[in-house]
PDB file of N, CA and C in Angstrom:
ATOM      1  N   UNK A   1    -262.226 143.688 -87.833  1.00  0.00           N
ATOM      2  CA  UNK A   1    -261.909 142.380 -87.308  1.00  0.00           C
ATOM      3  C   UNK A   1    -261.340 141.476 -88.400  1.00  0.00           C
ATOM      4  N   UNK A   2    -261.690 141.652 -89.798  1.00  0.00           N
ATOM      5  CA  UNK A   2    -261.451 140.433 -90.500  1.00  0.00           C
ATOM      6  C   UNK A   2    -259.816 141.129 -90.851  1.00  0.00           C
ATOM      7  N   UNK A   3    -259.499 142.521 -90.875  1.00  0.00           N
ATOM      8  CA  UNK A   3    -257.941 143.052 -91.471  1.00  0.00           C
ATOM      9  C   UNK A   3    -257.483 142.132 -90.411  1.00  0.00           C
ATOM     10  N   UNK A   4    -257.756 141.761 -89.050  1.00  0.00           N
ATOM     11  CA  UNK A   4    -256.694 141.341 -87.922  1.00  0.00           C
ATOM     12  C   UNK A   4    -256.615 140.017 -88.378  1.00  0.00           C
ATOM     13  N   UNK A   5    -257.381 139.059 -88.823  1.00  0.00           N
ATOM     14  CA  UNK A   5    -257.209 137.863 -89.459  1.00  0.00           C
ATOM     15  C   UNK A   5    -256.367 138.059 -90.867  1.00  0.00           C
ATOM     16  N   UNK A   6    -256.153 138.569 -91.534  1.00  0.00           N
ATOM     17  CA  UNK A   6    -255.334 138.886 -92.595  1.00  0.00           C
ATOM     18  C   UNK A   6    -253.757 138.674 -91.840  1.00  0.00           C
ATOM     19  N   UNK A   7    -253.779 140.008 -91.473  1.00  0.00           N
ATOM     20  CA  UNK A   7    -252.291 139.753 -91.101  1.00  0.00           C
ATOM     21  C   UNK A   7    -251.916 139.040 -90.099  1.00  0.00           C
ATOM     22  N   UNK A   8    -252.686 138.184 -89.466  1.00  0.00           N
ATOM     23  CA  UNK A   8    -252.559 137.113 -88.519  1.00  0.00           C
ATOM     24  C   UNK A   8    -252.349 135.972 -89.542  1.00  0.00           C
ATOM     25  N   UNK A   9    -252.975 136.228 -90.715  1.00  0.00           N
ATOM     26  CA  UNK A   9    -252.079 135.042 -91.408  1.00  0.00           C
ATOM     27  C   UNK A   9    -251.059 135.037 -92.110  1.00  0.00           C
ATOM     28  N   UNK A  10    -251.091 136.353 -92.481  1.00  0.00           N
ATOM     29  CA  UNK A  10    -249.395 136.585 -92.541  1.00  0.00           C
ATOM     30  C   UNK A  10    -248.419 136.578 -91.908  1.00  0.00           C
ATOM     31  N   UNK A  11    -248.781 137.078 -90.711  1.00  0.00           N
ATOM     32  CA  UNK A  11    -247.846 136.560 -89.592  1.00  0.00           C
ATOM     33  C   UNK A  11    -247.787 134.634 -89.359  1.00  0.00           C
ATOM     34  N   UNK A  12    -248.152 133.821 -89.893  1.00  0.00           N
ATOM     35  CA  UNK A  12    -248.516 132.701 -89.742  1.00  0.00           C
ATOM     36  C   UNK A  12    -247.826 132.054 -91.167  1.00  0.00           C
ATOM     37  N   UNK A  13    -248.211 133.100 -91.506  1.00  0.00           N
ATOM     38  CA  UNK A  13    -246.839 131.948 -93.311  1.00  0.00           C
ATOM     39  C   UNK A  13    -245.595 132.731 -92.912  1.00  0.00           C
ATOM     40  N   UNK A  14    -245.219 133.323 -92.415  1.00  0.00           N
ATOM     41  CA  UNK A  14    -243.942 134.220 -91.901  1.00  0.00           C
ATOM     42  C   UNK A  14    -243.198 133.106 -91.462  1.00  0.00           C
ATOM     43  N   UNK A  15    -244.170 132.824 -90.284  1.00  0.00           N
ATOM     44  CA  UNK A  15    -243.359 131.725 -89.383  1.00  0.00           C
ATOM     45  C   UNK A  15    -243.082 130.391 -90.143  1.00  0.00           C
ATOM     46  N   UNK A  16    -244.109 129.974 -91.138  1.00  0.00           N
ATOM     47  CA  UNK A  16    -244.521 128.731 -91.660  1.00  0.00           C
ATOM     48  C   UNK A  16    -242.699 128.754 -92.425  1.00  0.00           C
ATOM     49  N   UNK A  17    -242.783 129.755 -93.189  1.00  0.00           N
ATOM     50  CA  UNK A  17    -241.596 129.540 -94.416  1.00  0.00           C
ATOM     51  C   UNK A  17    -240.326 129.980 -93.643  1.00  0.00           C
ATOM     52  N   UNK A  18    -240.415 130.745 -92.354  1.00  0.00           N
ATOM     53  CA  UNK A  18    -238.731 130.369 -92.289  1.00  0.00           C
ATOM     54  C   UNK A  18    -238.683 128.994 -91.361  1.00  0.00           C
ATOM     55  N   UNK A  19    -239.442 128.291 -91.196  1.00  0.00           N
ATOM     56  CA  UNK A  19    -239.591 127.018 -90.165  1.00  0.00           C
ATOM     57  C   UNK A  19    -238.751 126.724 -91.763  1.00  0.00           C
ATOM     58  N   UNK A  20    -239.822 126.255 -92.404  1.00  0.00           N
ATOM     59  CA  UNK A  20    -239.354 125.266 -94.067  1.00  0.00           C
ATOM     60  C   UNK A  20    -237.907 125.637 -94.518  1.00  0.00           C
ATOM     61  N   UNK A  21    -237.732 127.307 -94.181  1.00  0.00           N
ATOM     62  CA  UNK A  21    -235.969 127.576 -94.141  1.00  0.00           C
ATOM     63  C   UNK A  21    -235.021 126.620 -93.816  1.00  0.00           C
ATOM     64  N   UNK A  22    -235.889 126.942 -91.914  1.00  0.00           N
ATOM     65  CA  UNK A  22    -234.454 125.930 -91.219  1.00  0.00           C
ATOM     66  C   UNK A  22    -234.677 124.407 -91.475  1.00  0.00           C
ATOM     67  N   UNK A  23    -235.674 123.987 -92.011  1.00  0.00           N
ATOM     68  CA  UNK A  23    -236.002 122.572 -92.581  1.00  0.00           C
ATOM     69  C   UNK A  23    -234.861 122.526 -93.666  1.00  0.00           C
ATOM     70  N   UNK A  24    -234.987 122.762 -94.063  1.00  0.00           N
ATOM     71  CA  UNK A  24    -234.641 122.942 -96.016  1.00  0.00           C
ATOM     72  C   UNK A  24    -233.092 123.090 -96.096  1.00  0.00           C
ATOM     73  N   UNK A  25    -232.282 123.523 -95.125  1.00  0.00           N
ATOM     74  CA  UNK A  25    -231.375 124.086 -94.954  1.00  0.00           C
ATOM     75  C   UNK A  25    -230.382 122.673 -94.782  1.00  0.00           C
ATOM     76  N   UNK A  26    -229.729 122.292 -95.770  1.00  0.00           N
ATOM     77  CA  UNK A  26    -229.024 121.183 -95.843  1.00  0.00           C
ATOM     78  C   UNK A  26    -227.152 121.205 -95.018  1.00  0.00           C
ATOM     79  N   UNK A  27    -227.365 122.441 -94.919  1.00  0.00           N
ATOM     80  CA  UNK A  27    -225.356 122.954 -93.974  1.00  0.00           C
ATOM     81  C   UNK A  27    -225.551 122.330 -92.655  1.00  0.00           C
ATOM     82  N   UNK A  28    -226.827 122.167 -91.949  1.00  0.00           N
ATOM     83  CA  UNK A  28    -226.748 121.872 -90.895  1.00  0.00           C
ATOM     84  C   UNK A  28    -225.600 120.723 -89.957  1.00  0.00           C
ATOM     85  N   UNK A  29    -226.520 119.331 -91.011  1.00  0.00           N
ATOM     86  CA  UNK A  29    -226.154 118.399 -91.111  1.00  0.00           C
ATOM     87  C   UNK A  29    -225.183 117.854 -92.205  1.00  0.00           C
ATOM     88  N   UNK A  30    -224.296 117.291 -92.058  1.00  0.00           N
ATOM     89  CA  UNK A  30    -223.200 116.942 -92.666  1.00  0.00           C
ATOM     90  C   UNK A  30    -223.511 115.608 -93.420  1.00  0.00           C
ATOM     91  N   UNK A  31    -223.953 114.618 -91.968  1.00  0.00           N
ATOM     92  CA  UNK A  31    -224.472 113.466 -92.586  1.00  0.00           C
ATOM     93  C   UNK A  31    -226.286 113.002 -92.731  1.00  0.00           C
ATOM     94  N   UNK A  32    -226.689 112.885 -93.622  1.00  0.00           N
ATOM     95  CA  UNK A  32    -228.162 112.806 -93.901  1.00  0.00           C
ATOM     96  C   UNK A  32    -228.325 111.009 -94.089  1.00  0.00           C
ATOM     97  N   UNK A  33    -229.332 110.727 -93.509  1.00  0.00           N
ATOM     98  CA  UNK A  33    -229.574 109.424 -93.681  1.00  0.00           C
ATOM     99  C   UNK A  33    -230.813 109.435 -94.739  1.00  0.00           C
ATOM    100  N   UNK A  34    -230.615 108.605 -95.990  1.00  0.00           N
ATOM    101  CA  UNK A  34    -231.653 108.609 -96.954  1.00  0.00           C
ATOM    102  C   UNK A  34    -232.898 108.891 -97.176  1.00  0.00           C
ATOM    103  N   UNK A  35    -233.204 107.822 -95.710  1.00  0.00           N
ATOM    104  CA  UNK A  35    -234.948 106.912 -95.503  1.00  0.00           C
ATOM    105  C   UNK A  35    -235.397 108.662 -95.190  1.00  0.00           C
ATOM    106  N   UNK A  36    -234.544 109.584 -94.237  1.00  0.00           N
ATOM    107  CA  UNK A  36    -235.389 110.758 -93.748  1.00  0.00           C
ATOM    108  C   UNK A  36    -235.426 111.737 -94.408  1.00  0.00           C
ATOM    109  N   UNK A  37    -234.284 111.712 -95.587  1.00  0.00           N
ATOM    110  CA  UNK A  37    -234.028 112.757 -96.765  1.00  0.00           C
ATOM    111  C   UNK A  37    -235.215 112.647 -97.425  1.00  0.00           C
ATOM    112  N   UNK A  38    -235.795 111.601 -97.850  1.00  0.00           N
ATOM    113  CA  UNK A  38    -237.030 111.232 -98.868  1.00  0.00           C
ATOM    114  C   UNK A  38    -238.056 111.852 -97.812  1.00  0.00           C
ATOM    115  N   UNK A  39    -237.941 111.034 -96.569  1.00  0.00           N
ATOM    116  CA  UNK A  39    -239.130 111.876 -95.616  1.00  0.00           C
ATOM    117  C   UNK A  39    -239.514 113.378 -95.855  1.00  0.00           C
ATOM    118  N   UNK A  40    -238.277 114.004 -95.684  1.00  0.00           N
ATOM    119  CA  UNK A  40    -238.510 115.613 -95.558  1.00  0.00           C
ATOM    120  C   UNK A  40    -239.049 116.206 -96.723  1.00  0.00           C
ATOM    121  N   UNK A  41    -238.378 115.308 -97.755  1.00  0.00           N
ATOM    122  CA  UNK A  41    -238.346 116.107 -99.422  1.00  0.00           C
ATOM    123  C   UNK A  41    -240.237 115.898 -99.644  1.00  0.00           C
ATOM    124  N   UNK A  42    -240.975 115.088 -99.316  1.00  0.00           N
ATOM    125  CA  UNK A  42    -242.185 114.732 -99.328  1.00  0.00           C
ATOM    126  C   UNK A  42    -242.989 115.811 -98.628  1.00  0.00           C
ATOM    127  N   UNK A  43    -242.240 115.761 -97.070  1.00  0.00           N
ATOM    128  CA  UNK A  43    -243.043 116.695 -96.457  1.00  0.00           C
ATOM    129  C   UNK A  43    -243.146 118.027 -97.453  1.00  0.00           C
ATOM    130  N   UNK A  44    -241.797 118.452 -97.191  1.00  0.00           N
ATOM    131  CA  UNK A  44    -241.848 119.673 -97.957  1.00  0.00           C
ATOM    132  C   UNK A  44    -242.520 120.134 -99.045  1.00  0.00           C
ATOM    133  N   UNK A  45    -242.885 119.391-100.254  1.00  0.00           N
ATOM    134  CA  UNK A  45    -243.471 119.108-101.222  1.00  0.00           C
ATOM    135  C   UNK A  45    -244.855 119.554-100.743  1.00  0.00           C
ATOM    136  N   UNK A  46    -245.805 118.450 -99.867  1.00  0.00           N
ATOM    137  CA  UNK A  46    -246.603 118.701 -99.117  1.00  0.00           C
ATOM    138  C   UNK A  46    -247.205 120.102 -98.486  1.00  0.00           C
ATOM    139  N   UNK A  47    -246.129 120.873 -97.845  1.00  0.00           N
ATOM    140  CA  UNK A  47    -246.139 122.153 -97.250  1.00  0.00           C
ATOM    141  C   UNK A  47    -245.986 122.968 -98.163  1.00  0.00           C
ATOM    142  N   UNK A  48    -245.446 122.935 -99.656  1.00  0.00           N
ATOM    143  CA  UNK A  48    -245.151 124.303-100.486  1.00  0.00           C
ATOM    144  C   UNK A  48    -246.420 123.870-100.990  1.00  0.00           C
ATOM    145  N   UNK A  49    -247.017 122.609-101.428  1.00  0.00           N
ATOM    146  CA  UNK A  49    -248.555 122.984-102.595  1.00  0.00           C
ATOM    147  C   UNK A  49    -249.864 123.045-101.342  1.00  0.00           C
ATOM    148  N   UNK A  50    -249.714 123.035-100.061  1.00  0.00           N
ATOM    149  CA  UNK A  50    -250.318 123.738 -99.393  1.00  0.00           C
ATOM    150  C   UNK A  50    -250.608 125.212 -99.201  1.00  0.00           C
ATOM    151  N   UNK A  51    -249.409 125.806 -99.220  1.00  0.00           N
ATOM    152  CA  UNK A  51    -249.327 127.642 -99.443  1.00  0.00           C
ATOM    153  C   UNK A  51    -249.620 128.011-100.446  1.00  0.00           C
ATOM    154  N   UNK A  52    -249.111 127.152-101.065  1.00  0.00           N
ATOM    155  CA  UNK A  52    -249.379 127.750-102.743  1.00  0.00           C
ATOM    156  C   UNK A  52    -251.192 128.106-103.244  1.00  0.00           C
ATOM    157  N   UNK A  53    -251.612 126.905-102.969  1.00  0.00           N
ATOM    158  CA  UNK A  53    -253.362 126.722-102.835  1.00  0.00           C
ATOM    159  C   UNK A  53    -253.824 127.745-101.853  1.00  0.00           C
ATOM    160  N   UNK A  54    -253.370 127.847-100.625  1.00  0.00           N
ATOM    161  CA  UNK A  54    -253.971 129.333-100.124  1.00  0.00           C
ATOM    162  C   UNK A  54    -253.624 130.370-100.343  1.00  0.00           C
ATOM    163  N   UNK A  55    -252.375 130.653-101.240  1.00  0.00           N
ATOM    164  CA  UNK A  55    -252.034 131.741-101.468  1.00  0.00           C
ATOM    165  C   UNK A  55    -252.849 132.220-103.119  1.00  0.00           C
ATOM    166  N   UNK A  56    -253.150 131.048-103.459  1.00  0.00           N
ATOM    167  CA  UNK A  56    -254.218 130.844-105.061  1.00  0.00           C
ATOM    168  C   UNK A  56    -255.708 131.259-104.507  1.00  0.00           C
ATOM    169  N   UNK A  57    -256.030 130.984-103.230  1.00  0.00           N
ATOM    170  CA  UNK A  57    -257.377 131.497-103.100  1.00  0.00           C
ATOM    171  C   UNK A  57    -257.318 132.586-102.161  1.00  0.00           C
ATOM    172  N   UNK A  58    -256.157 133.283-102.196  1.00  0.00           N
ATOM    173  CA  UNK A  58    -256.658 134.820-100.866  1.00  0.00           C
ATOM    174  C   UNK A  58    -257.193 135.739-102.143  1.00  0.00           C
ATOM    175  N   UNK A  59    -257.237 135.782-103.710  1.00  0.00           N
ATOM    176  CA  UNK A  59    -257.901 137.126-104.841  1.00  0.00           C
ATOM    177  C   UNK A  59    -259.318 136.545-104.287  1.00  0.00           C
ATOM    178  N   UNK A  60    -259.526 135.486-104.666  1.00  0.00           N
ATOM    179  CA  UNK A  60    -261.198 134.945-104.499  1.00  0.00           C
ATOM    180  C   UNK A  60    -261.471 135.530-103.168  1.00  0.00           C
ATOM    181  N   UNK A  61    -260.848 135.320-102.117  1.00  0.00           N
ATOM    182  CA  UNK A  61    -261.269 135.749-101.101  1.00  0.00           C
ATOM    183  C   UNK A  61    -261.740 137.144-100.507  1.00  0.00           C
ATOM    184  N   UNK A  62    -260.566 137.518-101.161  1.00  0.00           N
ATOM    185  CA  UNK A  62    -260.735 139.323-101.064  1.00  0.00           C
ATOM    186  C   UNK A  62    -261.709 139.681-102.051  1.00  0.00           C
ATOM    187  N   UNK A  63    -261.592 139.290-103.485  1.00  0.00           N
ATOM    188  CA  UNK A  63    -263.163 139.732-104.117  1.00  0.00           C
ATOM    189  C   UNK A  63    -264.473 139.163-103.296  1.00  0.00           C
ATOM    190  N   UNK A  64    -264.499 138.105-102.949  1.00  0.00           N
ATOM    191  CA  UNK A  64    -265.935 138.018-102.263  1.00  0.00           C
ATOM    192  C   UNK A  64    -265.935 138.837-100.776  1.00  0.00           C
ATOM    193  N   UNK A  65    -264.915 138.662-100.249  1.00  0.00           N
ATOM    194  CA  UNK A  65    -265.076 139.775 -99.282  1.00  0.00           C
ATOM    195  C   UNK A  65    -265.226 141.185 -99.247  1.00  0.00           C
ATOM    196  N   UNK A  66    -264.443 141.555-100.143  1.00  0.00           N
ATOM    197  CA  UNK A  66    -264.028 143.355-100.551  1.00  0.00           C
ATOM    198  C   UNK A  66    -264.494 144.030-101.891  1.00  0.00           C
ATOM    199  N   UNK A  67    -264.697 143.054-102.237  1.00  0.00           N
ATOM    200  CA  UNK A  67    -265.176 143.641-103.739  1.00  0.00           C
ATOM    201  C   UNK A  67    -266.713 143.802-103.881  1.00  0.00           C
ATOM    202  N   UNK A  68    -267.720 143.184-103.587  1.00  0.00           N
ATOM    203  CA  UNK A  68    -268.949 144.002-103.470  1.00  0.00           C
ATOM    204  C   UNK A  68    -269.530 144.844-102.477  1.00  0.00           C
ATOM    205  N   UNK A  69    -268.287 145.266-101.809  1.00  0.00           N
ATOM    206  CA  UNK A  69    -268.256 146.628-100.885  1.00  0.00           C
ATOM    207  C   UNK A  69    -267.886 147.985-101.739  1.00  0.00           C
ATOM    208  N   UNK A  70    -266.548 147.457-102.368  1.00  0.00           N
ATOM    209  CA  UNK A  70    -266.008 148.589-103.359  1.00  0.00           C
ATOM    210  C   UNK A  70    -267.605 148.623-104.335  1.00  0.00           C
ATOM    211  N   UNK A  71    -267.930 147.668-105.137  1.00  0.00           N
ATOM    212  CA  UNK A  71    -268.937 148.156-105.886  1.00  0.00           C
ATOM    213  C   UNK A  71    -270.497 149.144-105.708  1.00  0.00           C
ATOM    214  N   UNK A  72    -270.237 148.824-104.292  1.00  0.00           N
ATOM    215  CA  UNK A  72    -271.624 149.336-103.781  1.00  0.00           C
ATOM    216  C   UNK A  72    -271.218 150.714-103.353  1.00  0.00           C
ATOM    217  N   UNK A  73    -269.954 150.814-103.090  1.00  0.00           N
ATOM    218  CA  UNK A  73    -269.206 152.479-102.529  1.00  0.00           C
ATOM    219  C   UNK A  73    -269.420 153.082-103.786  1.00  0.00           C
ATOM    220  N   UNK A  74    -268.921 153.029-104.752  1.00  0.00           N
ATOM    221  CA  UNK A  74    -268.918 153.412-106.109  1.00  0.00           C
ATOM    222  C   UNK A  74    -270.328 153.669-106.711  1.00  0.00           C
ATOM    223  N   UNK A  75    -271.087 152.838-106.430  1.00  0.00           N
ATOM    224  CA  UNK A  75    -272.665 152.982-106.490  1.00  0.00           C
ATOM    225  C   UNK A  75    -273.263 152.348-108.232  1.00  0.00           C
ATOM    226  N   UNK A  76    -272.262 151.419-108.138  1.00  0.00           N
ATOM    227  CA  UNK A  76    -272.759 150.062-109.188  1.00  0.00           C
ATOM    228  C   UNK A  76    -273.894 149.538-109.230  1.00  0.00           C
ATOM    229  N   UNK A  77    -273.498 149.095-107.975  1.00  0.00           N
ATOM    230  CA  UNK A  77    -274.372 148.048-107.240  1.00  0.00           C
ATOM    231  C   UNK A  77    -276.084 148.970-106.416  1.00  0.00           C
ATOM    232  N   UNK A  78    -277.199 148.843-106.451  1.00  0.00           N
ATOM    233  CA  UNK A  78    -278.135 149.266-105.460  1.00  0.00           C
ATOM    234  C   UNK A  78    -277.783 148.866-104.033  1.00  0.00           C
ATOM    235  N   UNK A  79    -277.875 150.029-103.154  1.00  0.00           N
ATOM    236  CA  UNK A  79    -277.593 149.236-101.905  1.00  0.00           C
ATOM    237  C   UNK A  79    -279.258 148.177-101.227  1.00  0.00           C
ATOM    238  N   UNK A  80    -279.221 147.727-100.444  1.00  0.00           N
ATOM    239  CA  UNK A  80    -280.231 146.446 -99.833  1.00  0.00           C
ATOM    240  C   UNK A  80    -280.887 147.302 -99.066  1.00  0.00           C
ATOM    241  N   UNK A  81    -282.678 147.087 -99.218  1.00  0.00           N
ATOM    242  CA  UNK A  81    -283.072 147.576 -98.627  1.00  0.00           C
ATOM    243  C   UNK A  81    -283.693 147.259 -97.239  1.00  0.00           C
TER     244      UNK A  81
END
């Protein structure tokens, strides 16, 4: 159950970063009005140190999730009695 949450969130920054694509994508529009240029450039800003921070905590995640499984397979660890 938790692999299907994995790649459910990969499937979920998939979508996230080509959205920020067609955001980001300045050919569209020819003429840009300032006040919303600053808008977007903020958002965006916003949305990349968002991914970035979850993409900084999926090792932590997977070691507390996966890693004192591997240790206990290996037989490091005592298993619980």
């Amino acid at each position: 159950m938790e692999k299907e949450m994995i790649s459910m969130d990969a499937k979920l920054i998939f979508l996230w970063m080509t959205w920020i694509f067609q955001l980001h994508n300045c050919n569209r529009l020819e003429t840009v009005i300032p006040h919303f240029q600053r808008r977007k450039k903020r958002f965006l800003i916003q949305v990349i140190i968002f991914l970035l921070l979850h993409l900084l905590m999926l090792p932590l995640y997977w070691w507390k999730k996966y890693g004192l499984l591997a240790l206990k397979s290996v037989g490091v660890l005592p298993p619980k009695c």
